[in-house]
Protein backbone atom coordinates (compact mmCIF):
# COMPACT_ATOMS: atom_id res chain seq x y z
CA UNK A 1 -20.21 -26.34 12.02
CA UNK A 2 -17.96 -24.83 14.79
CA UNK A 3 -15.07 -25.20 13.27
CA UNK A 4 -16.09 -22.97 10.26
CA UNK A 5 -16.98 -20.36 12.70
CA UNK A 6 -13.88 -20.28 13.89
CA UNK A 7 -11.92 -20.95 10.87
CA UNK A 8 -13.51 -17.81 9.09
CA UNK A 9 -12.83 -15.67 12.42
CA UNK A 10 -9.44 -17.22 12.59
CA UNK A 11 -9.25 -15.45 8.79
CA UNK A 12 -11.21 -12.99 9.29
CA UNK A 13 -8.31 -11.97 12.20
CA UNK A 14 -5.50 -13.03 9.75
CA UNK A 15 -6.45 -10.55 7.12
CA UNK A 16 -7.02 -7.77 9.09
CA UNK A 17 -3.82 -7.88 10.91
CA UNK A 18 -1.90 -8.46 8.13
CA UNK A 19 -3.43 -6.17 5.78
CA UNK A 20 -2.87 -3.02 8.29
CA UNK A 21 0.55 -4.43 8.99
CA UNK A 22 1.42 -4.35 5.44
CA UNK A 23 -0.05 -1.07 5.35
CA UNK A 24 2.14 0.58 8.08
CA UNK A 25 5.37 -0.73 6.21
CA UNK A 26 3.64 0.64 2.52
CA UNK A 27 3.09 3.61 4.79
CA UNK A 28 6.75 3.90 5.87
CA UNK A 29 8.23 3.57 2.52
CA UNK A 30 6.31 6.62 1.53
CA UNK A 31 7.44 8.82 4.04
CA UNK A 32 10.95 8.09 3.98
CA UNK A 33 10.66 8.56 -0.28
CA UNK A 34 8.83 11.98 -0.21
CA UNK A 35 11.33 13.07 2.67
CA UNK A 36 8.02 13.49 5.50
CA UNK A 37 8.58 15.35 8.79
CA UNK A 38 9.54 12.07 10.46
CA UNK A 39 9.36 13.97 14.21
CA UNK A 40 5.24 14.29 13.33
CA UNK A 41 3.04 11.83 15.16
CA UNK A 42 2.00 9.60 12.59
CA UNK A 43 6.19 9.28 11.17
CA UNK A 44 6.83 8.37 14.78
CA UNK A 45 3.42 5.95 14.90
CA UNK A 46 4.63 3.90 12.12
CA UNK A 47 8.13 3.47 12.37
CA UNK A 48 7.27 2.38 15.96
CA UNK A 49 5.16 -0.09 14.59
CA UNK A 50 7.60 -1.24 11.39
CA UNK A 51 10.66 -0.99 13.13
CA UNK A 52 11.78 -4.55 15.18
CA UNK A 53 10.96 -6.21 11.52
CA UNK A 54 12.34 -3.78 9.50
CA UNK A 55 15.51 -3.41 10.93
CA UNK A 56 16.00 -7.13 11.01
CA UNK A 57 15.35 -7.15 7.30
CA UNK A 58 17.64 -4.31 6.97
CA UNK A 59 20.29 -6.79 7.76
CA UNK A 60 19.15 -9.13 4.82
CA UNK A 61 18.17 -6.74 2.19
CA UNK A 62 20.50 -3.85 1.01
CA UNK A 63 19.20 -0.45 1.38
CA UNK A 64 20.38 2.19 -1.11
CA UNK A 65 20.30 5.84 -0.29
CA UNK A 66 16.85 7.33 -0.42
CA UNK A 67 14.91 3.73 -1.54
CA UNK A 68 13.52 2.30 2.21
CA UNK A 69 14.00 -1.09 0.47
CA UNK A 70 13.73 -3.25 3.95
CA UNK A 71 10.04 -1.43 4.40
CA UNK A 72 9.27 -2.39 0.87
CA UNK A 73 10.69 -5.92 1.46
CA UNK A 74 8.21 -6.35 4.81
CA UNK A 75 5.33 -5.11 2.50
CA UNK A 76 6.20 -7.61 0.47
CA UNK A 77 6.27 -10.35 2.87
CA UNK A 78 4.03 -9.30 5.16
CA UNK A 79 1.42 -10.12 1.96
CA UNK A 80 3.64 -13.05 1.22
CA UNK A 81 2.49 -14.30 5.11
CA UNK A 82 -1.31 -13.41 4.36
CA UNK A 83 -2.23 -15.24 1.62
CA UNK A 84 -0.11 -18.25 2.47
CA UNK A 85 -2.39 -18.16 6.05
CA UNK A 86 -5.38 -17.11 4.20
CA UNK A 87 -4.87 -20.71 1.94
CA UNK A 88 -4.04 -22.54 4.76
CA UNK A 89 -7.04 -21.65 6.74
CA UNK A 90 -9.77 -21.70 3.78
CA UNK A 91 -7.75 -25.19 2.43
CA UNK A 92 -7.34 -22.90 -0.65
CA UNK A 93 -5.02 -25.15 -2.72
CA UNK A 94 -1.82 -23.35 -4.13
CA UNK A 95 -0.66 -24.09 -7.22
CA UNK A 96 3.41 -23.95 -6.76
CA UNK A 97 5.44 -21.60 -5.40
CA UNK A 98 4.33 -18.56 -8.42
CA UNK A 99 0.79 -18.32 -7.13
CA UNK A 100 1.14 -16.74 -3.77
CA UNK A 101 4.47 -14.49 -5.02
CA UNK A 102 2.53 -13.61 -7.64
CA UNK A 103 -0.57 -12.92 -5.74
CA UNK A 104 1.69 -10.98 -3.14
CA UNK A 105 2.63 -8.52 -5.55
CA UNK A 106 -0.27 -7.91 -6.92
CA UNK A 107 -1.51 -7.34 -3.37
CA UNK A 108 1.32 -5.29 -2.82
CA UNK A 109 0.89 -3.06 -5.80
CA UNK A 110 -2.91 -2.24 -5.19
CA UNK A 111 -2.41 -1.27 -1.56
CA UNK A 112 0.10 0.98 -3.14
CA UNK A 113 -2.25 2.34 -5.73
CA UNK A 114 -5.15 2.25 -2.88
CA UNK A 115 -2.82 4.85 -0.51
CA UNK A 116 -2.04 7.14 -3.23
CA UNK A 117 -5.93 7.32 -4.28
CA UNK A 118 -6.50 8.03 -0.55
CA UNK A 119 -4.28 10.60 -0.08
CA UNK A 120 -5.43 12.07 -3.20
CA UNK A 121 -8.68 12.86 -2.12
CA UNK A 122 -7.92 13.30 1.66
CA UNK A 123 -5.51 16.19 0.18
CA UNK A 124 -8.16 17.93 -1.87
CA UNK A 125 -11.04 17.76 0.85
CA UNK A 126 -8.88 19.10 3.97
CA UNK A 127 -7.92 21.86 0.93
CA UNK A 128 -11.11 23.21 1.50
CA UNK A 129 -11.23 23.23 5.41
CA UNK A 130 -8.23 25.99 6.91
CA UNK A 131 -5.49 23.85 5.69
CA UNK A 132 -2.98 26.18 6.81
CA UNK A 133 -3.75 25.34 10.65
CA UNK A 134 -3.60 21.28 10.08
CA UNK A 135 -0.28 19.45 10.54
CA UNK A 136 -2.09 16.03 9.46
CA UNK A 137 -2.74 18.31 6.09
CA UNK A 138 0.93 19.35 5.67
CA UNK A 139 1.99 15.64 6.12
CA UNK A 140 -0.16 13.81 3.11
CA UNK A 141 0.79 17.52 0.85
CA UNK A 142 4.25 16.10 1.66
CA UNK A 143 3.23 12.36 0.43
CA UNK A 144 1.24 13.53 -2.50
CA UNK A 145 3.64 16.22 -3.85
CA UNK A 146 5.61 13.65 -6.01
CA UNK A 147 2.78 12.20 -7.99
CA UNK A 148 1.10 15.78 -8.09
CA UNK A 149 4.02 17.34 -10.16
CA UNK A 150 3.24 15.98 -13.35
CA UNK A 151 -0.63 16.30 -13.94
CA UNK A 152 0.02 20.08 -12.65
CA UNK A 153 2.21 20.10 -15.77
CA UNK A 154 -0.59 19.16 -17.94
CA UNK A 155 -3.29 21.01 -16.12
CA UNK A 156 -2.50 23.79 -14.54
CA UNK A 157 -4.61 25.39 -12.15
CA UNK A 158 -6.60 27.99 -13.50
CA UNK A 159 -9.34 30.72 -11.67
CA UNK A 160 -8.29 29.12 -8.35
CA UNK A 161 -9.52 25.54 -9.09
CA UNK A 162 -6.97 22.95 -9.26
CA UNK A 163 -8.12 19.72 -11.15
CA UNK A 164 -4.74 18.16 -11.51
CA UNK A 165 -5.83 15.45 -8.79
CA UNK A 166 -8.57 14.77 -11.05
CA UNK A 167 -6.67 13.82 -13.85
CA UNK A 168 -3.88 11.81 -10.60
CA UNK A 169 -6.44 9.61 -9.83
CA UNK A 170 -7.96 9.12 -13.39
CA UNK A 171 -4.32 7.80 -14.09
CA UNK A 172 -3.76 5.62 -10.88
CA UNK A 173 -7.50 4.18 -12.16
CA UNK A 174 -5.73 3.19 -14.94
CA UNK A 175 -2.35 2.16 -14.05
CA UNK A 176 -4.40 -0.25 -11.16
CA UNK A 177 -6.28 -2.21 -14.06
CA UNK A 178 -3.53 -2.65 -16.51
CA UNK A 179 -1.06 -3.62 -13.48
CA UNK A 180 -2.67 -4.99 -10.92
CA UNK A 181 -5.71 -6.61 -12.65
CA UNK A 182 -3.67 -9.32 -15.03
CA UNK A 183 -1.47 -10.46 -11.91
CA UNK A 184 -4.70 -11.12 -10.32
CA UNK A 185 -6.14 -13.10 -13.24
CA UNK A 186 -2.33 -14.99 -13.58
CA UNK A 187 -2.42 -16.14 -10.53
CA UNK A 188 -6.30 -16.96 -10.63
CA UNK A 189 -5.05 -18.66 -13.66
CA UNK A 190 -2.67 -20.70 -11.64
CA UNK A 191 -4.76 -21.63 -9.17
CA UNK A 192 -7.71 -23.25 -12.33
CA UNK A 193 -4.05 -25.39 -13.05
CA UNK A 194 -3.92 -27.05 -9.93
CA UNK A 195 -8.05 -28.26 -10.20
C-alpha cells in the first residue's frame, strides 16, 4: 500500500513540474512571436527559467528569424518527458514509439490553446479595471494582439463594447476539439492496440 502512496506523489510531482515547465517554454515562444517587452518582469522570469535548456537545444534545432523554434522544441519535449514518466510510474503500457509523440503533441497543442483562452479573458477583465496604469495588462495586450486582429475584422466594436474576444475564444473552443480531441482519441486508440 506504501508504495502507491508514493508512486501517485512521485506522479503527482512529475506532472506538476513538467506541466509548468512546459508552460514557461509555451510561454517563451509567445513572447518572442508577438515581439513582448522582453526587459518586463515576467519576459525576464521565463527566459531565466527556459534558458540553460533552450540554448542547448538551440544548438540542435535551427532557429529561423522570428520562429523561437528551440522554445517550441523544449515544449515539445518537455511533454515528450511527462508522459513517458507519467507511464513509467502508473506501469501505463505504451504502445510503440507513436503513442507518447502523439500524445505529446496533443499535449502540446492544448496548453497552447489553454494560454491563448487565458489570456483572452485575463485581457478583457483587467479592461475593465484602469488598464492604462497596469504593465502586467500591456504585456498579455501584447500576446493577444495577433489572434485579436481578425475577429475585430468581423466584429467590430460598436457603442464601446468590444465582443471580438467573444467570438476568439468561441473559435479556439473549436479549433481545441477538432485538433486536439482526435490526437487524444489516436493515441487512446493506440494504447486499446497494445491490450
Amino acid at each position: 500500500m506504501m508504495g502507491g502512496h508514493f508512486t501517485n506523489t512521485a506522479a503527482f510531482v512529475v506532472d506538476t513540474v513538467l506541466s509548468l515547465y512546459a508552460v514557461l517554454a509555451l510561454v517563451r515562444f509567445w513572447l518572442h512571436f508577438c515581439g513582448a517587452d522582453i526587459y518586463h518582469p515576467v519576459s525576464q522570469f521565463v527566459v531565466r527559467m527556459t534558458e540553460p535548456a533552450v540554448a542547448l537545444l538551440g544548438k540542435l534545432v535551427p532557429n529561423p528569424r522570428g520562429v523561437d523554434v528551440p522554445a517550441i522544441a523544449l515544449l515539445f519535449a518537455t511533454e515528450l518527458l511527462r508522459v513517458w514518466l507519467l507511464a513509467m510510474l502508473s506501469d501505463w503500457p505504451l504502445a510503440g514509439p507513436a503513442q507518447p509523440v502523439i500524445l505529446a503533441l496533443a499535449l502540446s497543442l492544448r496548453a497552447f490553446f489553454y494560454l491563448l483562452i487565458i489570456l483572452v479573458i485575463a485581457r478583457a477583465v483587467m479592461s475593465w479595471f484602469a488598464p492604462g496604469r497596469n504593465p502586467l495588462y500591456h504585456l498579455i495586450v501584447t500576446a493577444t494582439e495577433p489572434v485579436m486582429r481578425w475577429p475585430r475584422k468581423i466584429l467590430p466594436p460598436f457603442g464601446g463594447l468590444d465582443l471580438s474576444p467573444i467570438l476568439l475564444l468561441l473559435a479556439l473552443g473549436v479549433l481545441l476539439r477538432l485538433l486536439v480531441n482526435p490526437l487524444m482519441q489516436m493515441a487512446s486508440g493506440l494504447a486499446g492496440l497494445v491490450g
